[in-house]
PDB file of N, CA and C in Angstrom:
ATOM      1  N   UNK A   1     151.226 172.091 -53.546  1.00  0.00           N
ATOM      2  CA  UNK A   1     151.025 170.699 -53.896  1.00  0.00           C
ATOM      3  C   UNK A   1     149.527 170.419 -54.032  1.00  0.00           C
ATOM      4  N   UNK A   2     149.042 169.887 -54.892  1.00  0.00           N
ATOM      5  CA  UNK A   2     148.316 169.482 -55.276  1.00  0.00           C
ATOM      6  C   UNK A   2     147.233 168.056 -54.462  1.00  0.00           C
ATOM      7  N   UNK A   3     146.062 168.221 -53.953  1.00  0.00           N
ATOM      8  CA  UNK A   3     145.425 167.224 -53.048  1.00  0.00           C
ATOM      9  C   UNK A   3     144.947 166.463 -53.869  1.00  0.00           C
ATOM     10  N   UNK A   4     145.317 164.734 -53.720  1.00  0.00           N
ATOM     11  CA  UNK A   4     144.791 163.971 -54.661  1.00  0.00           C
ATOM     12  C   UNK A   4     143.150 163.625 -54.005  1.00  0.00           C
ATOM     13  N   UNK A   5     142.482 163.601 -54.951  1.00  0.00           N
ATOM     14  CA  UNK A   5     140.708 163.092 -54.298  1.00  0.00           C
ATOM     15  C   UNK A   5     140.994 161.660 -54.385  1.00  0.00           C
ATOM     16  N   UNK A   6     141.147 160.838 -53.610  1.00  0.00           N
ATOM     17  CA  UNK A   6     140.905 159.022 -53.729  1.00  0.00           C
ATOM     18  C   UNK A   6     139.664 158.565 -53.651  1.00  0.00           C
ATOM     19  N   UNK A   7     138.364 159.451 -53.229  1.00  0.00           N
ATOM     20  CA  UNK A   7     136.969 158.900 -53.093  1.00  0.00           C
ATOM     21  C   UNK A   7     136.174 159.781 -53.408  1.00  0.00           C
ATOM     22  N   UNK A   8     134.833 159.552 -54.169  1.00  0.00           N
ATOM     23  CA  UNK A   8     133.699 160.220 -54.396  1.00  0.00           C
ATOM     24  C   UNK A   8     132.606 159.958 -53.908  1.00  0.00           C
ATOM     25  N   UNK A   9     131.511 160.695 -53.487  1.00  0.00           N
ATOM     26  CA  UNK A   9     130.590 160.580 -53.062  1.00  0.00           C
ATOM     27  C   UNK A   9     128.881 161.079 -53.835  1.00  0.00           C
ATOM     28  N   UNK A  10     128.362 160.320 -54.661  1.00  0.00           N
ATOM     29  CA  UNK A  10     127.408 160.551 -55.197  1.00  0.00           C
ATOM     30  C   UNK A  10     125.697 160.701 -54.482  1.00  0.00           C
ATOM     31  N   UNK A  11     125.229 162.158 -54.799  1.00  0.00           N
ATOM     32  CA  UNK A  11     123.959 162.306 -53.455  1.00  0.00           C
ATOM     33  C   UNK A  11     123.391 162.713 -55.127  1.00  0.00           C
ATOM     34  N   UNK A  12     121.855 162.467 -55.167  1.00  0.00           N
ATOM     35  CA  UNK A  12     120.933 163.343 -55.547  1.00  0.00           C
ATOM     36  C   UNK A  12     120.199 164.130 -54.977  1.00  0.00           C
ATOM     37  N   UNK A  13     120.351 165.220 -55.891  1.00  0.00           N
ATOM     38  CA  UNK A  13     119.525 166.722 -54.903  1.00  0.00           C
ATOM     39  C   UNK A  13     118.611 167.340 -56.789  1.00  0.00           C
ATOM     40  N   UNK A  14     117.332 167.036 -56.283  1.00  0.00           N
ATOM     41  CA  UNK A  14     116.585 167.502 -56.975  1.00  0.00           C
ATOM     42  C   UNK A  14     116.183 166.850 -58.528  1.00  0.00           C
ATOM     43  N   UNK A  15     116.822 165.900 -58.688  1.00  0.00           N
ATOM     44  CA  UNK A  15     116.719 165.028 -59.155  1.00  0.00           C
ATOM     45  C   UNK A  15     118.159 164.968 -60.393  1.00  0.00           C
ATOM     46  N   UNK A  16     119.109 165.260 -59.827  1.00  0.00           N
ATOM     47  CA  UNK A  16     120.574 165.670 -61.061  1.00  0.00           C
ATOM     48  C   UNK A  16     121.356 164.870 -59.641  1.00  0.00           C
ATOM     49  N   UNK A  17     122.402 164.192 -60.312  1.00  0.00           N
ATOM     50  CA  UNK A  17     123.646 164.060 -59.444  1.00  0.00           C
ATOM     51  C   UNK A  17     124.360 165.189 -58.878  1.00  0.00           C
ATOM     52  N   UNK A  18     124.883 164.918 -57.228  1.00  0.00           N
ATOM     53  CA  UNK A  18     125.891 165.940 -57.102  1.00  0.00           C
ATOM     54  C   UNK A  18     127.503 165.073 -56.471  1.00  0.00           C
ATOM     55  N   UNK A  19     128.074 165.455 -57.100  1.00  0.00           N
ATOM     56  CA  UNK A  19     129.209 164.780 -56.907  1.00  0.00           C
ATOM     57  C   UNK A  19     130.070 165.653 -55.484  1.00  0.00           C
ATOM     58  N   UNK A  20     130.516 164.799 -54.077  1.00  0.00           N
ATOM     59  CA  UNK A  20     131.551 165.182 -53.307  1.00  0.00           C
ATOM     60  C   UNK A  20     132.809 164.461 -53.754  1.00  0.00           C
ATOM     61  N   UNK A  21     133.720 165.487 -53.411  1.00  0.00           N
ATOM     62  CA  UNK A  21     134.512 164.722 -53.582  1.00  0.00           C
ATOM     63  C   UNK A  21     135.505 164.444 -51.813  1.00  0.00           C
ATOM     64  N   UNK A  22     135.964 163.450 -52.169  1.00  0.00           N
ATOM     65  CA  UNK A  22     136.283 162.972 -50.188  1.00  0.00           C
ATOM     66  C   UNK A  22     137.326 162.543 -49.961  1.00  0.00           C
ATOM     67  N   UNK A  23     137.861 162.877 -49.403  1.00  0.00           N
ATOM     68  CA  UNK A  23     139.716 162.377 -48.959  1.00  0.00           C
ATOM     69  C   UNK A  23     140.010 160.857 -48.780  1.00  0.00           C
ATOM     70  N   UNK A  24     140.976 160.776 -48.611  1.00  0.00           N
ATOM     71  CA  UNK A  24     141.498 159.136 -48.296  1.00  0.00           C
ATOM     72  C   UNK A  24     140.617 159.173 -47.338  1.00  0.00           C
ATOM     73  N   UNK A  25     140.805 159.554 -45.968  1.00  0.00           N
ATOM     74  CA  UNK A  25     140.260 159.349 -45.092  1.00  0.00           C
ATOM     75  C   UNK A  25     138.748 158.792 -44.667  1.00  0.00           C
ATOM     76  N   UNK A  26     137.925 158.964 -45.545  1.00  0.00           N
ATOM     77  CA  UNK A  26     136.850 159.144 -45.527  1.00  0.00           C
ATOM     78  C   UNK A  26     136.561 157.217 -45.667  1.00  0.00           C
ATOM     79  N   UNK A  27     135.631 157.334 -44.865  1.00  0.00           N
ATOM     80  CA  UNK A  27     134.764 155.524 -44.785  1.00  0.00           C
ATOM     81  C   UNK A  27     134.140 155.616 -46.256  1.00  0.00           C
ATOM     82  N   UNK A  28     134.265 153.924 -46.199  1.00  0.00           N
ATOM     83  CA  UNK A  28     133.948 153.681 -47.289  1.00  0.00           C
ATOM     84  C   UNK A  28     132.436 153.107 -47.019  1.00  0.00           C
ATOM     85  N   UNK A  29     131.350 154.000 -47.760  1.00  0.00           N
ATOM     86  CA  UNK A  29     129.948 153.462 -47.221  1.00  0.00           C
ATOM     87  C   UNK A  29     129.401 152.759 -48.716  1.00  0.00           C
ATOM     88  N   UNK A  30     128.284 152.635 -48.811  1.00  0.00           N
ATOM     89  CA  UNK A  30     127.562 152.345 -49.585  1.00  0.00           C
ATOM     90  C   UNK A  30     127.395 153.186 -51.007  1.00  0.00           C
ATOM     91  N   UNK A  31     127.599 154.760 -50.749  1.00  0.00           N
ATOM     92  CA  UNK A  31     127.308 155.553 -51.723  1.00  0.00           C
ATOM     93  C   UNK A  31     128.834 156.058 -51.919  1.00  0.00           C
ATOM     94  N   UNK A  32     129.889 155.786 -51.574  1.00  0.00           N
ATOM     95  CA  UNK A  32     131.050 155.970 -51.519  1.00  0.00           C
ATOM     96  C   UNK A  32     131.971 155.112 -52.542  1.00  0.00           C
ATOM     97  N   UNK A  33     132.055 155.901 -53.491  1.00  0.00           N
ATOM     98  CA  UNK A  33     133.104 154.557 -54.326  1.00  0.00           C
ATOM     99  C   UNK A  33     134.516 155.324 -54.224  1.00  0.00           C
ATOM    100  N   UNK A  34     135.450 153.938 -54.446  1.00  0.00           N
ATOM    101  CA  UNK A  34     137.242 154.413 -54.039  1.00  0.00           C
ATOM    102  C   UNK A  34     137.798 153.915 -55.694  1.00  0.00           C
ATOM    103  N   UNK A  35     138.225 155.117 -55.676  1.00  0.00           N
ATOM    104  CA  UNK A  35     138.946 155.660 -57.620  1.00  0.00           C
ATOM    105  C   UNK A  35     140.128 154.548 -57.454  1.00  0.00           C
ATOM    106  N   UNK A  36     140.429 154.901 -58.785  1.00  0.00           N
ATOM    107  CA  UNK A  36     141.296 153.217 -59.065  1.00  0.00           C
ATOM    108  C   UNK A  36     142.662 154.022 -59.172  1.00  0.00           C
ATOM    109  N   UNK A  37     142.796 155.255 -59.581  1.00  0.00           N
ATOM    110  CA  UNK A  37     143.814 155.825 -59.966  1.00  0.00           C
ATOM    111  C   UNK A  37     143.942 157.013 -58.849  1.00  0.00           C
ATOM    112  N   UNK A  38     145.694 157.666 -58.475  1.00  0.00           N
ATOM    113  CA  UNK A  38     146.151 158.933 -58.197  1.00  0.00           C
ATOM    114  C   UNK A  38     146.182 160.066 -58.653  1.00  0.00           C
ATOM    115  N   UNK A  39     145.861 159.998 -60.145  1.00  0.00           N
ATOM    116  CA  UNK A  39     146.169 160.952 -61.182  1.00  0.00           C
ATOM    117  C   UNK A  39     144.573 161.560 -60.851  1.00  0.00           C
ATOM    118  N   UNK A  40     145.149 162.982 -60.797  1.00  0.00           N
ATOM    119  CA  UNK A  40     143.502 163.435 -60.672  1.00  0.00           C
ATOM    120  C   UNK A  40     142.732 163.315 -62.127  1.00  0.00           C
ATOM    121  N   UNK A  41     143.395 163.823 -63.172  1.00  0.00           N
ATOM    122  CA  UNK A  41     142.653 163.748 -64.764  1.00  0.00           C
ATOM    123  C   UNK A  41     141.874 161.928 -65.009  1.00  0.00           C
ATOM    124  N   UNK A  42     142.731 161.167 -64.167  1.00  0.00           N
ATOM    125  CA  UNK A  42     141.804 159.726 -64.651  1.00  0.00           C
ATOM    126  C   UNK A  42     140.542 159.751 -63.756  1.00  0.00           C
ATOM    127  N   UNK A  43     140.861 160.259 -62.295  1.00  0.00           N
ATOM    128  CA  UNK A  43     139.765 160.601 -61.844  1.00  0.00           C
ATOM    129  C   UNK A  43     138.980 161.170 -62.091  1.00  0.00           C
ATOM    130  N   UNK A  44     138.747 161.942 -62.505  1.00  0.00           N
ATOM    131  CA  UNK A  44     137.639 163.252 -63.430  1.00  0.00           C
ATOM    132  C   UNK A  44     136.869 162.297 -64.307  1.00  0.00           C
ATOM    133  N   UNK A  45     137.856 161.343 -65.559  1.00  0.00           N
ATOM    134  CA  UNK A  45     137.018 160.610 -66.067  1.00  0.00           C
ATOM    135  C   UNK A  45     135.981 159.555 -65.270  1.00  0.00           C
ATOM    136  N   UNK A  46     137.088 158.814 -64.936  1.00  0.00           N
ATOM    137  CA  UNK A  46     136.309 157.873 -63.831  1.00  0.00           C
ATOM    138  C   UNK A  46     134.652 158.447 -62.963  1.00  0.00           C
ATOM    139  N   UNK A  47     135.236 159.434 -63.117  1.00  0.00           N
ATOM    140  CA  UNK A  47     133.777 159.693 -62.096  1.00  0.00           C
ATOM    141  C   UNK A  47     132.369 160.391 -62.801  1.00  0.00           C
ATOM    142  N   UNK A  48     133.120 160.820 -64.010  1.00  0.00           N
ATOM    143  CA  UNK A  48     131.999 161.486 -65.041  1.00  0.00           C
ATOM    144  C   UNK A  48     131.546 160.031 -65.730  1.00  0.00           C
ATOM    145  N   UNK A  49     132.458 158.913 -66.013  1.00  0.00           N
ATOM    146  CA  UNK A  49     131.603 157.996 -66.624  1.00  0.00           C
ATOM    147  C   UNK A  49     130.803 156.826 -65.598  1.00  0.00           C
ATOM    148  N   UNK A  50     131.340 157.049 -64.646  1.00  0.00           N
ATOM    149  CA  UNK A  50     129.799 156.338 -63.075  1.00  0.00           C
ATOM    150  C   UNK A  50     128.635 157.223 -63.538  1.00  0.00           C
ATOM    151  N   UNK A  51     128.675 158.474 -63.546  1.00  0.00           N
ATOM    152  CA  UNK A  51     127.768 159.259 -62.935  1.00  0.00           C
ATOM    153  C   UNK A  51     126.881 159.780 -64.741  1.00  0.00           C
ATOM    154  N   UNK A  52     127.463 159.987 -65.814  1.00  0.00           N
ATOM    155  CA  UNK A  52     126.702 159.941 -66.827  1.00  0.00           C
ATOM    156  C   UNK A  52     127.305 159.351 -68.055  1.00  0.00           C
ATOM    157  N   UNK A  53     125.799 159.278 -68.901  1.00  0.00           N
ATOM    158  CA  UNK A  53     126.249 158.139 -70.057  1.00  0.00           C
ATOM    159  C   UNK A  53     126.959 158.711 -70.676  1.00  0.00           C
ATOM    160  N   UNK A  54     127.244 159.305 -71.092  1.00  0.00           N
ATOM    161  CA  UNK A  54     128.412 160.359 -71.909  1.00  0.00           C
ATOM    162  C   UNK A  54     129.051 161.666 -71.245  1.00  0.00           C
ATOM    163  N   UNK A  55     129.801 161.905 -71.701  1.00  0.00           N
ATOM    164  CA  UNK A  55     130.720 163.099 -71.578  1.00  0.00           C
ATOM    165  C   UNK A  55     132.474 163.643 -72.407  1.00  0.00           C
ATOM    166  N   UNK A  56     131.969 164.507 -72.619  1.00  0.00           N
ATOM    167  CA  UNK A  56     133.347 165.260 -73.332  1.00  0.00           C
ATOM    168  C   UNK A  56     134.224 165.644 -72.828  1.00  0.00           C
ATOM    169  N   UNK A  57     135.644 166.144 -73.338  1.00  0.00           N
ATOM    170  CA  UNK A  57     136.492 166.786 -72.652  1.00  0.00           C
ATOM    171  C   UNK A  57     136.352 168.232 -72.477  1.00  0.00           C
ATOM    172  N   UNK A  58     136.924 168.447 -71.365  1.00  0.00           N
ATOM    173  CA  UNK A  58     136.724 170.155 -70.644  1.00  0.00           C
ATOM    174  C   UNK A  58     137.159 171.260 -71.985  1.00  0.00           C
ATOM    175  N   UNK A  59     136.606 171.946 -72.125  1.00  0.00           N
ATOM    176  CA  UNK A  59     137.354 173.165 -72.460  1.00  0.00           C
ATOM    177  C   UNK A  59     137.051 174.237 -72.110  1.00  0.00           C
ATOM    178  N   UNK A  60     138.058 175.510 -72.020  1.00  0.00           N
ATOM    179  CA  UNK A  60     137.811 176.574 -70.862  1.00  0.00           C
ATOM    180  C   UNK A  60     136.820 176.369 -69.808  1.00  0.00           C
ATOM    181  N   UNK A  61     137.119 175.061 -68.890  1.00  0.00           N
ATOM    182  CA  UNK A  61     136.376 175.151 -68.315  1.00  0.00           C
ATOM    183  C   UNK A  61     135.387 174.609 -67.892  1.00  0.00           C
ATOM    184  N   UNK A  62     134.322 174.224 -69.061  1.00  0.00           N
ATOM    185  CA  UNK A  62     133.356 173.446 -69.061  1.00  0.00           C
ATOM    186  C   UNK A  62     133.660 172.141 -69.961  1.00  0.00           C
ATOM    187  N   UNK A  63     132.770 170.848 -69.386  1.00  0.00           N
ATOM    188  CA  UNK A  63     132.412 169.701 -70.158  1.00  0.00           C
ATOM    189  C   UNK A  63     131.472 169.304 -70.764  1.00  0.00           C
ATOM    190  N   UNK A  64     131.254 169.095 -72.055  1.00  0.00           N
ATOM    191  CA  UNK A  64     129.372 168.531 -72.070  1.00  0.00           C
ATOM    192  C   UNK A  64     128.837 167.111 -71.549  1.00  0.00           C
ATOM    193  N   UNK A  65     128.110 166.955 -70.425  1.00  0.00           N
ATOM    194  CA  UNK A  65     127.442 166.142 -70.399  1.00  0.00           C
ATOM    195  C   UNK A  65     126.474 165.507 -70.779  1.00  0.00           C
ATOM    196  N   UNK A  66     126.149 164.238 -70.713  1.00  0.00           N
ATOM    197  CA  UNK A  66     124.499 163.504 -70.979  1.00  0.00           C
ATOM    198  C   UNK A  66     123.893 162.629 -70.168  1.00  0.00           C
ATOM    199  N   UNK A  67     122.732 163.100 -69.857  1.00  0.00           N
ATOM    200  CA  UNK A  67     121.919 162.622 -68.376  1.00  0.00           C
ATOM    201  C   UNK A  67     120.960 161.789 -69.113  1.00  0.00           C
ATOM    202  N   UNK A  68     120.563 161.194 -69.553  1.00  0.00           N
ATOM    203  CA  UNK A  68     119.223 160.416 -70.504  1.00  0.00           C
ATOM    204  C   UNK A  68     119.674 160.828 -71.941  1.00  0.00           C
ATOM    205  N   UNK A  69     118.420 161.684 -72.407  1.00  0.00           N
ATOM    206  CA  UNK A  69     118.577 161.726 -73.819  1.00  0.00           C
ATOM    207  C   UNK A  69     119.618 163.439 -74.059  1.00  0.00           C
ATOM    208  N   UNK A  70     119.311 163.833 -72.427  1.00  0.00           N
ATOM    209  CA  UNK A  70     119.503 165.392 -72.912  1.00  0.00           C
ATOM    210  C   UNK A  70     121.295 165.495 -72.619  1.00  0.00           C
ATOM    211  N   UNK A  71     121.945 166.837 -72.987  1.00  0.00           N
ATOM    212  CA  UNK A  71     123.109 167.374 -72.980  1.00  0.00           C
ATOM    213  C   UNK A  71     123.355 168.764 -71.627  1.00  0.00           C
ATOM    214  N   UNK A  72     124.487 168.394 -71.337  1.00  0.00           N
ATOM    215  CA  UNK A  72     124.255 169.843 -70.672  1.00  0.00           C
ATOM    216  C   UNK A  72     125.714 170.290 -70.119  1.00  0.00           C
ATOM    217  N   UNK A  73     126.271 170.935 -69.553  1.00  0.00           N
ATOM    218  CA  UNK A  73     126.994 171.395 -69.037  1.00  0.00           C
ATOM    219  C   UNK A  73     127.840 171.142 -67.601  1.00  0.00           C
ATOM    220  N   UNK A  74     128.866 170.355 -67.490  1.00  0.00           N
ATOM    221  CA  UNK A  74     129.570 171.020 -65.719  1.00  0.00           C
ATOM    222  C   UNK A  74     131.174 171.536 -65.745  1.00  0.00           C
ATOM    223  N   UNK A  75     131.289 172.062 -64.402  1.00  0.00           N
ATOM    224  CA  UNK A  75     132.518 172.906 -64.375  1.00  0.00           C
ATOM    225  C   UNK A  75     133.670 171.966 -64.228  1.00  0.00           C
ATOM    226  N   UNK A  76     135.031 172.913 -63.503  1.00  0.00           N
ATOM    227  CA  UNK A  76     136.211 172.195 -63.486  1.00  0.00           C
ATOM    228  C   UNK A  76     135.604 171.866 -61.886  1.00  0.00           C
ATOM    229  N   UNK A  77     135.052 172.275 -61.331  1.00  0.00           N
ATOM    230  CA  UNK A  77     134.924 171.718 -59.833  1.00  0.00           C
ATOM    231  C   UNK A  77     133.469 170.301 -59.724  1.00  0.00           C
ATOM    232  N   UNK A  78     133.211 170.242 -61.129  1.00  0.00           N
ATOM    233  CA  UNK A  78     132.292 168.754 -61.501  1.00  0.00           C
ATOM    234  C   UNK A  78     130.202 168.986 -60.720  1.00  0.00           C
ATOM    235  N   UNK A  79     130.601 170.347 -60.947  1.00  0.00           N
ATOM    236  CA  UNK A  79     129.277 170.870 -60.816  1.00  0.00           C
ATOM    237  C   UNK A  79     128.235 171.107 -61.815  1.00  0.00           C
ATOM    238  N   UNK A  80     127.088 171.021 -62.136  1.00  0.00           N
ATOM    239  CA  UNK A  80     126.240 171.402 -63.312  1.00  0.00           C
ATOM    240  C   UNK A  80     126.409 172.605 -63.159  1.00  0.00           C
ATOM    241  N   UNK A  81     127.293 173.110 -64.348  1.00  0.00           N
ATOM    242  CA  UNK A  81     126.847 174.463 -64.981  1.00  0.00           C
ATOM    243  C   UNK A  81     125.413 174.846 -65.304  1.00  0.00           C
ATOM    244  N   UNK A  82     125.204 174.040 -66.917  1.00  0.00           N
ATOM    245  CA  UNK A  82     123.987 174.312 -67.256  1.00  0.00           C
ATOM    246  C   UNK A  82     123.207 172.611 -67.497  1.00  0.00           C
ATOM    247  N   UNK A  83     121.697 172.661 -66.588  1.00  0.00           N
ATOM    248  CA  UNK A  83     121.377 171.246 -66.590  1.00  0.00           C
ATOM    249  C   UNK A  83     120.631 170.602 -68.231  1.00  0.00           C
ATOM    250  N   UNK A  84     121.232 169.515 -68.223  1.00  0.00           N
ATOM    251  CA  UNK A  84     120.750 168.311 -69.160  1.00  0.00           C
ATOM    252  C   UNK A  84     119.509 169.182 -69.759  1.00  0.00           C
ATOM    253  N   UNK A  85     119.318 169.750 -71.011  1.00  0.00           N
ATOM    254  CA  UNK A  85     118.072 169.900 -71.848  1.00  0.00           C
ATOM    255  C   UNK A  85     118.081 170.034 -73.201  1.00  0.00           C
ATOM    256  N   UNK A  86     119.635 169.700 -73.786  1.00  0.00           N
ATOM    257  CA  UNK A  86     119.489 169.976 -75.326  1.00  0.00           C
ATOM    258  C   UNK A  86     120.160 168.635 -75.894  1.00  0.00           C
ATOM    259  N   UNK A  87     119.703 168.761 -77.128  1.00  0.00           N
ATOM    260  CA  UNK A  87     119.592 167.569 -77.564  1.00  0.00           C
ATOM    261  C   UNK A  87     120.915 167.119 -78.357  1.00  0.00           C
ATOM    262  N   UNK A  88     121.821 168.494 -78.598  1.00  0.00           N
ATOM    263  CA  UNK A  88     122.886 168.563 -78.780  1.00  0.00           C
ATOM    264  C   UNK A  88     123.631 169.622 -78.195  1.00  0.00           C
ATOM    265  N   UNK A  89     124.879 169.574 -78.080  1.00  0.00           N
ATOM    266  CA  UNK A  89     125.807 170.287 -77.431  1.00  0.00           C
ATOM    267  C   UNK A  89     127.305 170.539 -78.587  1.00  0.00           C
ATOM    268  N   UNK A  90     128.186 171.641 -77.920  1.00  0.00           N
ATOM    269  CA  UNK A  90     129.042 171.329 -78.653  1.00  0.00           C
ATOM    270  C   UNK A  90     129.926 172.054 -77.314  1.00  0.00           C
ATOM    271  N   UNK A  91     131.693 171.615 -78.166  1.00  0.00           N
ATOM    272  CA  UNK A  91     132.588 172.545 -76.569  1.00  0.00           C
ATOM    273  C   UNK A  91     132.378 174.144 -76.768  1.00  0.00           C
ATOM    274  N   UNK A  92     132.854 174.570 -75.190  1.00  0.00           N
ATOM    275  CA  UNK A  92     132.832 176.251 -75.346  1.00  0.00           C
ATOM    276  C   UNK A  92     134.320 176.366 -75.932  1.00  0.00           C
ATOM    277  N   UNK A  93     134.140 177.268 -76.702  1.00  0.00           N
ATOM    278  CA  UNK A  93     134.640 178.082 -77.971  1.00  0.00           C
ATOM    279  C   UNK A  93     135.082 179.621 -78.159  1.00  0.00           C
ATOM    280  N   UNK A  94     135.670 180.325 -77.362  1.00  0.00           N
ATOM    281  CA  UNK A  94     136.029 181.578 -76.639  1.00  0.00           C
ATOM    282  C   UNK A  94     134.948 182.010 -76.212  1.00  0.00           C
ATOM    283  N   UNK A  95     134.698 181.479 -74.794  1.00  0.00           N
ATOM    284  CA  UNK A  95     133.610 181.904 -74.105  1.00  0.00           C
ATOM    285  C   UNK A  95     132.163 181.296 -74.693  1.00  0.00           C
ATOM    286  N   UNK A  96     131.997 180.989 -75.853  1.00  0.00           N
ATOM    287  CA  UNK A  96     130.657 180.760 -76.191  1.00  0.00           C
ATOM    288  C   UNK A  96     130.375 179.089 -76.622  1.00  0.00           C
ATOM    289  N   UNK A  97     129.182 178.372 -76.660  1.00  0.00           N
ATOM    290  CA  UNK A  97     128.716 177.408 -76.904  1.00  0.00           C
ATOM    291  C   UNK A  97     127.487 177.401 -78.076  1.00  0.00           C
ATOM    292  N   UNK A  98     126.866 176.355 -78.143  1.00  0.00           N
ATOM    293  CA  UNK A  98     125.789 176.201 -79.405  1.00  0.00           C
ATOM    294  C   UNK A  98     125.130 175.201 -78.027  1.00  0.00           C
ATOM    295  N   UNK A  99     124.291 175.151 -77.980  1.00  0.00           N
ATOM    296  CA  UNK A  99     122.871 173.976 -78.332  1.00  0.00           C
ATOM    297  C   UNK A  99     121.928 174.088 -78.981  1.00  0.00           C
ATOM    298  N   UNK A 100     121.374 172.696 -79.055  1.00  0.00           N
ATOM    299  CA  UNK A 100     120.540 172.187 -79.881  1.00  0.00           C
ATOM    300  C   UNK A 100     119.005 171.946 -79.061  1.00  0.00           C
ATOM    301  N   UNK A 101     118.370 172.827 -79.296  1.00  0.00           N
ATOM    302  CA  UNK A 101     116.767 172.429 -78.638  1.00  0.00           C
ATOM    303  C   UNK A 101     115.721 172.132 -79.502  1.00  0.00           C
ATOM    304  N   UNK A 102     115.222 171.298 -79.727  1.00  0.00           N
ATOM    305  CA  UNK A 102     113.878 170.836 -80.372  1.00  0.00           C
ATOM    306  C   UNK A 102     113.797 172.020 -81.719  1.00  0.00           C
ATOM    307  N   UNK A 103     114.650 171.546 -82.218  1.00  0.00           N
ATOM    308  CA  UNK A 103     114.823 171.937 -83.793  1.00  0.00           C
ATOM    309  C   UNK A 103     115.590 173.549 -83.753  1.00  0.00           C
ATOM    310  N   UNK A 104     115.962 174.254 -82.684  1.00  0.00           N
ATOM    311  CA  UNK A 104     116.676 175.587 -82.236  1.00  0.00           C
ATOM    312  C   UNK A 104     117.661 175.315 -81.867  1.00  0.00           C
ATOM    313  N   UNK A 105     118.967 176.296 -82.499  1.00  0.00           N
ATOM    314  CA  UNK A 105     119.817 176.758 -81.768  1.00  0.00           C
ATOM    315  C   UNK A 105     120.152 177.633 -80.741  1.00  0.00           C
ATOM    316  N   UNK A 106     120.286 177.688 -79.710  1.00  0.00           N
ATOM    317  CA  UNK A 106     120.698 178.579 -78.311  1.00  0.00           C
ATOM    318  C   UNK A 106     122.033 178.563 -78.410  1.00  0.00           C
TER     319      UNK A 106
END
């Protein structure tokens, strides 16, 4: 069976969000927000659109995010893969991705 997350917990470490995620149980503090939904997939959204101005849907795996102007990468466990630095992104694509850096593709 499957553990529903009902609360998240947003810390900065190094200057990127890191997302906990926290059981019912858990007090509700200041940096603690309580999800509106059971469904874990609305949660996922819910918490990628608090935490950045954009974001895509997962594939194999990864999502593209956007932290300011830049793009970047997190996993299925809502971790930065790869941090915010291109100016475009696209989804991974059997195993592989594109970005966009200051006129380069990576």
């Amino acid at each position: 069976m499957e553990k529903i997350v009902s609360k998240f917990q947003i810390e900065m470490s190094y200057g990127r969000p890191v997302i906990k995620m926290l059981d019912i149980s858990s007090p509700i503090t200041e940096s603690v927000i309580e999800l509106e939904s059971n469904s874990l997939s609305d949660n996922v959204d819910q918490i990628l659109s608090y935490v950045y101005e954009e974001h895509m849907a997962f594939s194999e795996g990864f999502a593209p995010i956007k932290s300011g102007n830049l793009w970047g990468y997190i996993n299925l466990t809502l971790k930065v893969a790869l941090a915010p630095q291109y100016n475009e992104v696209f989804p991974v694509s059997e195993g592989f991705t594109l970005g966009l850096k200051e006129g380069k593709y990576y």
